[in-house]
N, C-alpha and C. Protein backbone atom coordinates (compact mmCIF):
# COMPACT_ATOMS: atom_id res chain seq x y z
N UNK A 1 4.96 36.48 -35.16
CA UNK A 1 3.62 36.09 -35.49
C UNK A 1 3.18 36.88 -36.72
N UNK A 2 2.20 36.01 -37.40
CA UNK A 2 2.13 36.64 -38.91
C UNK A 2 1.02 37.66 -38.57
N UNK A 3 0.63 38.41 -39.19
CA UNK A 3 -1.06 39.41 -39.19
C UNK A 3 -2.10 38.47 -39.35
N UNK A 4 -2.02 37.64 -40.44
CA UNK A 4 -2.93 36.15 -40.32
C UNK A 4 -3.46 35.50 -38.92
N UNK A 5 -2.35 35.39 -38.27
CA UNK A 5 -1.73 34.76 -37.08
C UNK A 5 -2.92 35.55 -36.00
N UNK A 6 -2.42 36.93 -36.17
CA UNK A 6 -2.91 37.62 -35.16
C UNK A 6 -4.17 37.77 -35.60
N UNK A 7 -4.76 37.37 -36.47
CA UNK A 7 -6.15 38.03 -36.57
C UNK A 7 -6.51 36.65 -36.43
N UNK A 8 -6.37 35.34 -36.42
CA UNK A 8 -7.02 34.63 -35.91
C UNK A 8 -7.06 34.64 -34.41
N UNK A 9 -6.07 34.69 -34.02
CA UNK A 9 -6.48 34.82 -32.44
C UNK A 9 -6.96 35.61 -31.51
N UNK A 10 -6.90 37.02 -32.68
CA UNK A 10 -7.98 38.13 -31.95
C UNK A 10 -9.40 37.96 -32.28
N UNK A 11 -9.80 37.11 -33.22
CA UNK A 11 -11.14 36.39 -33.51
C UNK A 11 -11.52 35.42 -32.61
N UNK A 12 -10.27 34.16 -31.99
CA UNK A 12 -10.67 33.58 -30.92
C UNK A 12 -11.06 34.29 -29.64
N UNK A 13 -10.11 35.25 -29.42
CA UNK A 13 -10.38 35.57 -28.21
C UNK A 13 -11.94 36.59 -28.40
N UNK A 14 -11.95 37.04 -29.22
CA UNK A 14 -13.26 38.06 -29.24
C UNK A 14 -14.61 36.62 -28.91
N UNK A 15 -14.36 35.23 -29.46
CA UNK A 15 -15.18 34.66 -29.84
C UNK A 15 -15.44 33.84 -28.09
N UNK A 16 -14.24 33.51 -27.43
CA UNK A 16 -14.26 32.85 -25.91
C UNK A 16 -14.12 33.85 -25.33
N UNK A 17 -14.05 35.39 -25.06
CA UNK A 17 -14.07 36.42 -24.32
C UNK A 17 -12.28 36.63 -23.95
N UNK A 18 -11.87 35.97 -24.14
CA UNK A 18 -10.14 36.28 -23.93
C UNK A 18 -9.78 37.73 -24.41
N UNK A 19 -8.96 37.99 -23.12
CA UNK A 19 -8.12 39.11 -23.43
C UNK A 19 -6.89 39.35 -24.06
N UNK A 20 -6.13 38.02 -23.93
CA UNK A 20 -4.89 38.42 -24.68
C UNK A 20 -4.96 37.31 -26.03
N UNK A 21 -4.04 37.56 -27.53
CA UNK A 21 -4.18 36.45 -28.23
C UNK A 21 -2.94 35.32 -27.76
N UNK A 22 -1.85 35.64 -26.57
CA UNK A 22 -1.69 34.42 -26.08
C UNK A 22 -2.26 33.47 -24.98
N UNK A 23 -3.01 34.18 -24.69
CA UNK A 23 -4.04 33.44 -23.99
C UNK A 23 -5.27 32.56 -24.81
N UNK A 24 -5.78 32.71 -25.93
CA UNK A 24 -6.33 32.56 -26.73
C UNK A 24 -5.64 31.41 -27.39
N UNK A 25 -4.34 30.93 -27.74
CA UNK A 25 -3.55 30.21 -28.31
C UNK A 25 -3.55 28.91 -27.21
N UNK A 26 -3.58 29.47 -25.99
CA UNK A 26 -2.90 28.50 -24.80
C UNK A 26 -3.98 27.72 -24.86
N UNK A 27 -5.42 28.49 -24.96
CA UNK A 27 -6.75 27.83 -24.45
C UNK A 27 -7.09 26.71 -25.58
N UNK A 28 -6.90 27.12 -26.93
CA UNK A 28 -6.96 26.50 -28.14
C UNK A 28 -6.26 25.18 -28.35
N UNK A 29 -4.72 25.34 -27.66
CA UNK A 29 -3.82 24.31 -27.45
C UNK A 29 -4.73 22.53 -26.75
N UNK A 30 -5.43 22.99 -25.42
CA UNK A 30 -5.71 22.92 -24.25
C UNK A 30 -6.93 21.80 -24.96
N UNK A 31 -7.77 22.54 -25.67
CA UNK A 31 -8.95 21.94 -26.16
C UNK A 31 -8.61 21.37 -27.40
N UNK A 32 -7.47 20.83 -28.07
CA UNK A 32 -7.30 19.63 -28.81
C UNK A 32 -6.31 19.27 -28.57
N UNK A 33 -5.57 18.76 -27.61
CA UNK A 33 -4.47 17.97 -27.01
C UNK A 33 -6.09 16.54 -26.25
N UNK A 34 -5.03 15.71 -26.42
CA UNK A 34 -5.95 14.46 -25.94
C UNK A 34 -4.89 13.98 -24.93
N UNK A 35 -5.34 13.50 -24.02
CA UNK A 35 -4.95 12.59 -22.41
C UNK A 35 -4.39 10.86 -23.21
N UNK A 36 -3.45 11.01 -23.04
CA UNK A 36 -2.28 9.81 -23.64
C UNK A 36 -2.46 9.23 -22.52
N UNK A 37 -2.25 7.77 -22.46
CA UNK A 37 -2.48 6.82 -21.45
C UNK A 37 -1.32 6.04 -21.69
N UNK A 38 -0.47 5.19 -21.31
CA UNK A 38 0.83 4.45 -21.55
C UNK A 38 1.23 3.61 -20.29
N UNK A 39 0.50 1.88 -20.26
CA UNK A 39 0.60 1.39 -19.32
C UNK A 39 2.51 0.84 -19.82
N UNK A 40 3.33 1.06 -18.09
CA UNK A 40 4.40 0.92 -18.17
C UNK A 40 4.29 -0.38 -17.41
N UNK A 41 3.34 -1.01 -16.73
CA UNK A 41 3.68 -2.52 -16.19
C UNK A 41 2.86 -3.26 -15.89
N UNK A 42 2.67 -4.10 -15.92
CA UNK A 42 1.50 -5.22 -14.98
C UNK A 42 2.11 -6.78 -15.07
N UNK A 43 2.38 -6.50 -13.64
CA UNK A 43 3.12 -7.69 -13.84
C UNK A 43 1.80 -8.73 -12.43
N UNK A 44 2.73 -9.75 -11.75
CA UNK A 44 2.24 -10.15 -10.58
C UNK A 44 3.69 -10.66 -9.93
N UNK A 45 4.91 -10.50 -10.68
CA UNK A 45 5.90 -10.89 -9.91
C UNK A 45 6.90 -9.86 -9.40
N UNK A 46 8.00 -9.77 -9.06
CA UNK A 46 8.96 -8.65 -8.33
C UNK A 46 10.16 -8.80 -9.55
N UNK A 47 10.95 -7.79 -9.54
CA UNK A 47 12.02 -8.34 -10.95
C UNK A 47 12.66 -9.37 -10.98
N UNK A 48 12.67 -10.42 -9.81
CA UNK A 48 13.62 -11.30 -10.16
C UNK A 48 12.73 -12.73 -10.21
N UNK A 49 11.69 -12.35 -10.86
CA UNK A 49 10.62 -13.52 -11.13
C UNK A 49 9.75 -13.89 -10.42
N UNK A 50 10.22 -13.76 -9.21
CA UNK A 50 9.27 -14.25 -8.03
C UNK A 50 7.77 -13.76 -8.14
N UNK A 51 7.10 -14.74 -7.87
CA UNK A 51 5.69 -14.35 -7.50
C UNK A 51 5.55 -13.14 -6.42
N UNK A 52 4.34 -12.05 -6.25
CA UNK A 52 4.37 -11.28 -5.21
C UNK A 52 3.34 -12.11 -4.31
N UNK A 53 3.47 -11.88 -3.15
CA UNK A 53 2.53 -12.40 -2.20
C UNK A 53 1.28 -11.82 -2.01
N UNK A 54 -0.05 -12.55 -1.57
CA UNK A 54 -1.22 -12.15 -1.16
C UNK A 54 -1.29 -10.80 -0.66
N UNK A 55 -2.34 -10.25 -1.04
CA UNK A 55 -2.51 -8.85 -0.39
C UNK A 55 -2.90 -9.32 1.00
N UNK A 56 -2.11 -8.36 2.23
CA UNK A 56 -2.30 -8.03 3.63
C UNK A 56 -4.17 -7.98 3.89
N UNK A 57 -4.41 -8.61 4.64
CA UNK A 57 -5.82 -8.65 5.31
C UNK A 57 -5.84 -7.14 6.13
N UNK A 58 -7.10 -6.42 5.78
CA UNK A 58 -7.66 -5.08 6.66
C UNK A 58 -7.25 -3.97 5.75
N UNK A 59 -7.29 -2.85 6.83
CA UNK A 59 -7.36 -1.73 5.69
C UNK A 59 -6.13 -0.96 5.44
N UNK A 60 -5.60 -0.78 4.07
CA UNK A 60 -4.42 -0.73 3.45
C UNK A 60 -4.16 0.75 3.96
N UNK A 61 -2.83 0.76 3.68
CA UNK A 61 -2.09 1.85 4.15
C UNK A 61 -1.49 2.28 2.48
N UNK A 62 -1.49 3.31 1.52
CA UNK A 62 -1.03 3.67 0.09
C UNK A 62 0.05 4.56 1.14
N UNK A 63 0.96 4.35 0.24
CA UNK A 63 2.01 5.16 0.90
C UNK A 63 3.56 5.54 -0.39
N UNK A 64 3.43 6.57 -0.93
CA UNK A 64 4.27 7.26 -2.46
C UNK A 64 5.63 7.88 -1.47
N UNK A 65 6.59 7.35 -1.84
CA UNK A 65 7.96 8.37 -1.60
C UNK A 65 8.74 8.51 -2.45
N UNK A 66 9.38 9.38 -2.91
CA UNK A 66 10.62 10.09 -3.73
C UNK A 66 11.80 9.96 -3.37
N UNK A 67 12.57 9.20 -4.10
CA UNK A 67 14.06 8.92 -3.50
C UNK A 67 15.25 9.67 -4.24
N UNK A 68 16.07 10.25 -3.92
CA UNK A 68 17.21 10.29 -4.67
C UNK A 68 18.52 10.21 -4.14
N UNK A 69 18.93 9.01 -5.25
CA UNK A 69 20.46 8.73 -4.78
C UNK A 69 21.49 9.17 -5.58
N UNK A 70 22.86 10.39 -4.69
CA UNK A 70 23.75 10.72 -5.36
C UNK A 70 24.03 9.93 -6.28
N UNK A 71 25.13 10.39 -6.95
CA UNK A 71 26.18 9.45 -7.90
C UNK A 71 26.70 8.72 -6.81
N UNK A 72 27.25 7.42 -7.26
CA UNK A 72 28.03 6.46 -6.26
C UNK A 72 27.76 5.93 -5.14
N UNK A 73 26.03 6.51 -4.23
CA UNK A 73 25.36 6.11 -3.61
C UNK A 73 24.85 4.80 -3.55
N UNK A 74 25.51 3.85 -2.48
CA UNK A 74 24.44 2.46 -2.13
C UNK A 74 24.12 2.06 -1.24
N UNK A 75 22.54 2.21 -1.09
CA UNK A 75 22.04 1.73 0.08
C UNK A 75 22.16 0.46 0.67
N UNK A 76 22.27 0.38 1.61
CA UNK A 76 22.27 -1.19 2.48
C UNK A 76 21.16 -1.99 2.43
N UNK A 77 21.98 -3.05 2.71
CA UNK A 77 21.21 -4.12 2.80
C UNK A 77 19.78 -3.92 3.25
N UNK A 78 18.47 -4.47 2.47
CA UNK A 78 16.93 -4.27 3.50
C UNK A 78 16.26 -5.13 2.84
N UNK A 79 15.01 -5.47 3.53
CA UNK A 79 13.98 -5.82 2.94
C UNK A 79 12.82 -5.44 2.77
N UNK A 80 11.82 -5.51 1.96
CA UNK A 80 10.81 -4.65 2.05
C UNK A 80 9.55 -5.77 2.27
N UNK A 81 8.68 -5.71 3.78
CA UNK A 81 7.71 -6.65 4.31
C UNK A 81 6.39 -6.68 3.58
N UNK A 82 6.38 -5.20 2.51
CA UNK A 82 5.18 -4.83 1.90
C UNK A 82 5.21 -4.99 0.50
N UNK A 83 4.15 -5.32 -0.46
CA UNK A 83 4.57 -4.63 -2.10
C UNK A 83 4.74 -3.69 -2.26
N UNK A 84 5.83 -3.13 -3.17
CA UNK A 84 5.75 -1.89 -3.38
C UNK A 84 6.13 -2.16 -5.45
N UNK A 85 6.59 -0.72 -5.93
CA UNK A 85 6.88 -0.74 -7.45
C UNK A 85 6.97 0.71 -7.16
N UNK A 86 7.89 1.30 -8.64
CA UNK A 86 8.40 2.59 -8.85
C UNK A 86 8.53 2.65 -10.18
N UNK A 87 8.34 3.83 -10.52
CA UNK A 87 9.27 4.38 -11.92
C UNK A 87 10.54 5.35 -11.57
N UNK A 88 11.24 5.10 -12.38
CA UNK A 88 12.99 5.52 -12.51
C UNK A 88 12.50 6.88 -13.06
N UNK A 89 12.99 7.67 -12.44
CA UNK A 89 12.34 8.88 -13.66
C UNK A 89 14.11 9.87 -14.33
N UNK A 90 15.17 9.33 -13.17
CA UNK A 90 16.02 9.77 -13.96
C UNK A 90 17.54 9.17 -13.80
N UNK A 91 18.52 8.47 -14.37
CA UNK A 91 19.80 7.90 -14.22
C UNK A 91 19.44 6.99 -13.96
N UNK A 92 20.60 5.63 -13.30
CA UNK A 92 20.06 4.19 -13.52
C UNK A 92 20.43 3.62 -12.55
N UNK A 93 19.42 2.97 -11.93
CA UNK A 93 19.80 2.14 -10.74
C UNK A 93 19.98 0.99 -11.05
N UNK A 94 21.11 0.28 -10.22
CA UNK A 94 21.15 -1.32 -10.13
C UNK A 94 20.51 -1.95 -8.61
N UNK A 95 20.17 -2.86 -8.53
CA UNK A 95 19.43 -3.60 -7.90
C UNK A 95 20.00 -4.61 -7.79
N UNK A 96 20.71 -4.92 -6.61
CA UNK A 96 21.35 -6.61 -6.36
C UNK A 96 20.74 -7.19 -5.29
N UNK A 97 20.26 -8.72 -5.67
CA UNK A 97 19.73 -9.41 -4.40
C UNK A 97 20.95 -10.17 -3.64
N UNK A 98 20.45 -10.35 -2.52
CA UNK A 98 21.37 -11.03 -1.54
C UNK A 98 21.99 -12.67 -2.29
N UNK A 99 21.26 -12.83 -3.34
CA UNK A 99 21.62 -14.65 -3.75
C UNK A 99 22.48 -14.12 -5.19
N UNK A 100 23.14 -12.76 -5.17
CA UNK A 100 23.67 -12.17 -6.43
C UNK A 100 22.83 -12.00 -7.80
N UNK A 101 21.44 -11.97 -7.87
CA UNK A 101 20.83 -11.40 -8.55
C UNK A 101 20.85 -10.05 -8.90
N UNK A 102 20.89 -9.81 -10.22
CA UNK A 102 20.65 -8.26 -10.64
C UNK A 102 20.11 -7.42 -11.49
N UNK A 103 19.59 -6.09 -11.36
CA UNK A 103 18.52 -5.70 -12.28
C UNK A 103 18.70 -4.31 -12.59
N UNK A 104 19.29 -3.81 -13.91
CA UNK A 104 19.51 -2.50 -13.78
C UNK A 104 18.26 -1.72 -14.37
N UNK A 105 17.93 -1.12 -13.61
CA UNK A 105 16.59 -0.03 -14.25
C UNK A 105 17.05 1.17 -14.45
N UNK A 106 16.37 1.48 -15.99
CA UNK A 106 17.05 2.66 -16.75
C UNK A 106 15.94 4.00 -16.59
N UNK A 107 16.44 4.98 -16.84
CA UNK A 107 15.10 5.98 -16.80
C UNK A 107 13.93 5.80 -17.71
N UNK A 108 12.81 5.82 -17.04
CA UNK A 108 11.61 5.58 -17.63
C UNK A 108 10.82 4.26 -16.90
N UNK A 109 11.93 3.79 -16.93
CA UNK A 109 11.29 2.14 -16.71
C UNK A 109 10.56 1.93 -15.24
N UNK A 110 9.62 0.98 -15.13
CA UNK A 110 8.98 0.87 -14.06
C UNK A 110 9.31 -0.44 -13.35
N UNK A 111 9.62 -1.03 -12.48
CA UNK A 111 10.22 -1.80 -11.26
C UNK A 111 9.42 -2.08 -10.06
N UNK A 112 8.87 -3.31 -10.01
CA UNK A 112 8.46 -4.39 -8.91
C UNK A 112 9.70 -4.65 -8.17
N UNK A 113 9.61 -4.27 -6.61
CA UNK A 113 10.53 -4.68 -5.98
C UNK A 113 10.29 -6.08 -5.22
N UNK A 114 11.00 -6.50 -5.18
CA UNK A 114 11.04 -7.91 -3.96
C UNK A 114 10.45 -7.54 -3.00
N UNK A 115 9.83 -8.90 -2.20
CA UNK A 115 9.01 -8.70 -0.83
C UNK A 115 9.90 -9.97 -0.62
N UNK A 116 10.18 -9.38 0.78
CA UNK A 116 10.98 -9.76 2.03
C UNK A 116 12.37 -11.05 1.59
N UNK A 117 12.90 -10.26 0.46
CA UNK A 117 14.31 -10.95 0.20
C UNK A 117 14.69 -9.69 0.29
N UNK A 118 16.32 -10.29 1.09
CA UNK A 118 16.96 -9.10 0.99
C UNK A 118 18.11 -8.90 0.18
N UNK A 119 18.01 -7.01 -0.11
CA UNK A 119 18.35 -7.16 -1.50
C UNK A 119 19.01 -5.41 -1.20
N UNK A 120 20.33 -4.90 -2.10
CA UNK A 120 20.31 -3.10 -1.86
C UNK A 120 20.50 -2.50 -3.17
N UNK A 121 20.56 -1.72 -3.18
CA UNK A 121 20.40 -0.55 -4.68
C UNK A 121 21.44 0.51 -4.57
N UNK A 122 22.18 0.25 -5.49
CA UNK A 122 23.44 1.38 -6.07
C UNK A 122 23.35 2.10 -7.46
N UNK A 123 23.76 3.45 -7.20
CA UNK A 123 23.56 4.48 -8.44
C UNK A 123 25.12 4.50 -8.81
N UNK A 124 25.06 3.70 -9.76
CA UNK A 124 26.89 3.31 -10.13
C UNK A 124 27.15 4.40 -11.44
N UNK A 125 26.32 5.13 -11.55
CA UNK A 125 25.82 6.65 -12.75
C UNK A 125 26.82 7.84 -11.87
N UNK A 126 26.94 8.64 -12.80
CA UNK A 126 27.42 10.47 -12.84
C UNK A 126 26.38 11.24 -12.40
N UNK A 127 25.02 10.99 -12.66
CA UNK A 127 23.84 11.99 -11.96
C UNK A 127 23.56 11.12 -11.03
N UNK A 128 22.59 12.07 -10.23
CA UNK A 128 21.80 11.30 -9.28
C UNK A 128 20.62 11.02 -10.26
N UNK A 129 20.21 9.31 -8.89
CA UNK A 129 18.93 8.69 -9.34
C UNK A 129 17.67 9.38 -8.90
N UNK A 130 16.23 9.73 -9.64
CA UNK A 130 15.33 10.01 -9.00
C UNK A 130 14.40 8.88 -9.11
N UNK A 131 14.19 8.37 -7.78
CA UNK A 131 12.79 7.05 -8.34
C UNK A 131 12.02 7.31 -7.34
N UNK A 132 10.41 7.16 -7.78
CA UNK A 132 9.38 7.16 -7.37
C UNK A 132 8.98 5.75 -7.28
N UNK A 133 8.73 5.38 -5.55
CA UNK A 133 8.18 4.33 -5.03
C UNK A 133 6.56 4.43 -4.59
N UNK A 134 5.96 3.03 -4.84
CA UNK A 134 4.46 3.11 -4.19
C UNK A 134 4.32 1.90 -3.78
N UNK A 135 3.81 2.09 -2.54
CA UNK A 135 4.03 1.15 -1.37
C UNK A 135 2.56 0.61 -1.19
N UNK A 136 2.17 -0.74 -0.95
CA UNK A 136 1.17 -1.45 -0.43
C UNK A 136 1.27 -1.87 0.94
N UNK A 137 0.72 -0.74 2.46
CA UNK A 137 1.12 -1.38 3.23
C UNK A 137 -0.07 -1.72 4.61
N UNK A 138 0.41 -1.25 5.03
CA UNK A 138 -0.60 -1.56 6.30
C UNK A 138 0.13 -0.62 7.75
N UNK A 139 -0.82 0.09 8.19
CA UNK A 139 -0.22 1.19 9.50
C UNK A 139 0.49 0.07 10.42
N UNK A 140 1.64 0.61 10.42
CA UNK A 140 2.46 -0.28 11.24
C UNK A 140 3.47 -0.99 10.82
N UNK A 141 3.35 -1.23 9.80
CA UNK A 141 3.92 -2.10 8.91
C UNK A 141 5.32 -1.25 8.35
N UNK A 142 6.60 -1.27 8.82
CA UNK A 142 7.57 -0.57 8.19
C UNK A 142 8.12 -1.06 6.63
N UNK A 143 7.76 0.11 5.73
CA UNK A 143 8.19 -0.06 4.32
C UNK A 143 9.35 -0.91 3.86
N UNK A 144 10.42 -0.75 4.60
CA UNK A 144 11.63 -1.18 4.85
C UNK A 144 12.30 -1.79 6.04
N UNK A 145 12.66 -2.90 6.25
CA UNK A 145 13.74 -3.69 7.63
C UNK A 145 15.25 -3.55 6.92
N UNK A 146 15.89 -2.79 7.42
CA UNK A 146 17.61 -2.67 7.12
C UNK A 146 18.26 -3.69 7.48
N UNK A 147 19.32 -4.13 7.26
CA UNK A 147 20.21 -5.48 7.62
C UNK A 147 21.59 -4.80 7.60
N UNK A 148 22.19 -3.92 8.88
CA UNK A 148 23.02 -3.26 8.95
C UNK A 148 24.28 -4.25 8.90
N UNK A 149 23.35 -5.25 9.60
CA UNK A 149 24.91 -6.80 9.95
C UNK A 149 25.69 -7.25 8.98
N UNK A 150 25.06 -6.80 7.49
CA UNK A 150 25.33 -7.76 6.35
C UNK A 150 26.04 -6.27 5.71
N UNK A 151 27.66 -7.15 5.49
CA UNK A 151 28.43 -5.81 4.88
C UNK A 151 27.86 -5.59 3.60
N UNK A 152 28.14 -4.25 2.86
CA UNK A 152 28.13 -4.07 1.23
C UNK A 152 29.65 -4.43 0.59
């Protein structure tokens, strides 16, 4: 840090009561950074075009879970009775429906899942996947029905 450096921030801090000048820097940071907004989706259908269905009558159930699937990890067959959507936040999932549809979501990207086709998800990647799901449901209502019968 230059003497410049430091004498401005021992001027900030003398000026907001701060004690240290990295504290003084952090606060400065803080008060001209602006709140970025970045819509990643709006859709009304699930990825494989389909329309989503009517929202559930009564009072909703919000329900957020965190998934992560090893490398080489694929879940079975399910369906999901509720809307839900996620963002990928890291490695890439594929998404196959039961009629051989498929959808690979890359990190970042955000994903409408199917309601009540059934459909499973493989991390065919070297890292594991991290995706964040958010669920539209209703108490009672299981997020997921598995279809153990139906091989992978």
């Amino acid at each position: 840090m230059t003497h410049k450096n430091i004498l401005i921030c021992c001027m900030i801090a003398l000026i907001y009561g701060i004690t240290s000048c990295k504290e003084a820097k952090v606060q400065e940071n803080k008060e001209t950074q602006n709140v970025v907004s970045t819509e990643l989706l709006r859709t009304s259908q699930s990825w494989d075009g389909v329309e989503l269905p009517d929202y559930l009558q009564g009072r909703p159930e919000l329900v957020a879970v965190k998934y992560v699937f090893p490398a080489g990890k694929k879940l079975g067959w399910h369906h999901h009775p509720v809307m839900n959507y996620g963002i990928l936040v890291q490695g890439e999932l594929t998404i196959i429906g039961q009629d051989g549809k498929k959808k690979v979501v890359h990190e970042g990207e955000a994903v409408v899942e199917m309601v009540n086709t059934i459909h499973h998800g493989e991390n065919r990647g070297k890292e594991p996947v991290i995706l964040y799901m958010f669920y539209l449901a209703q108490k009672g209502i299981p997020l997921a029905v598995q279809h153990p019968e139906i091989p992978l």
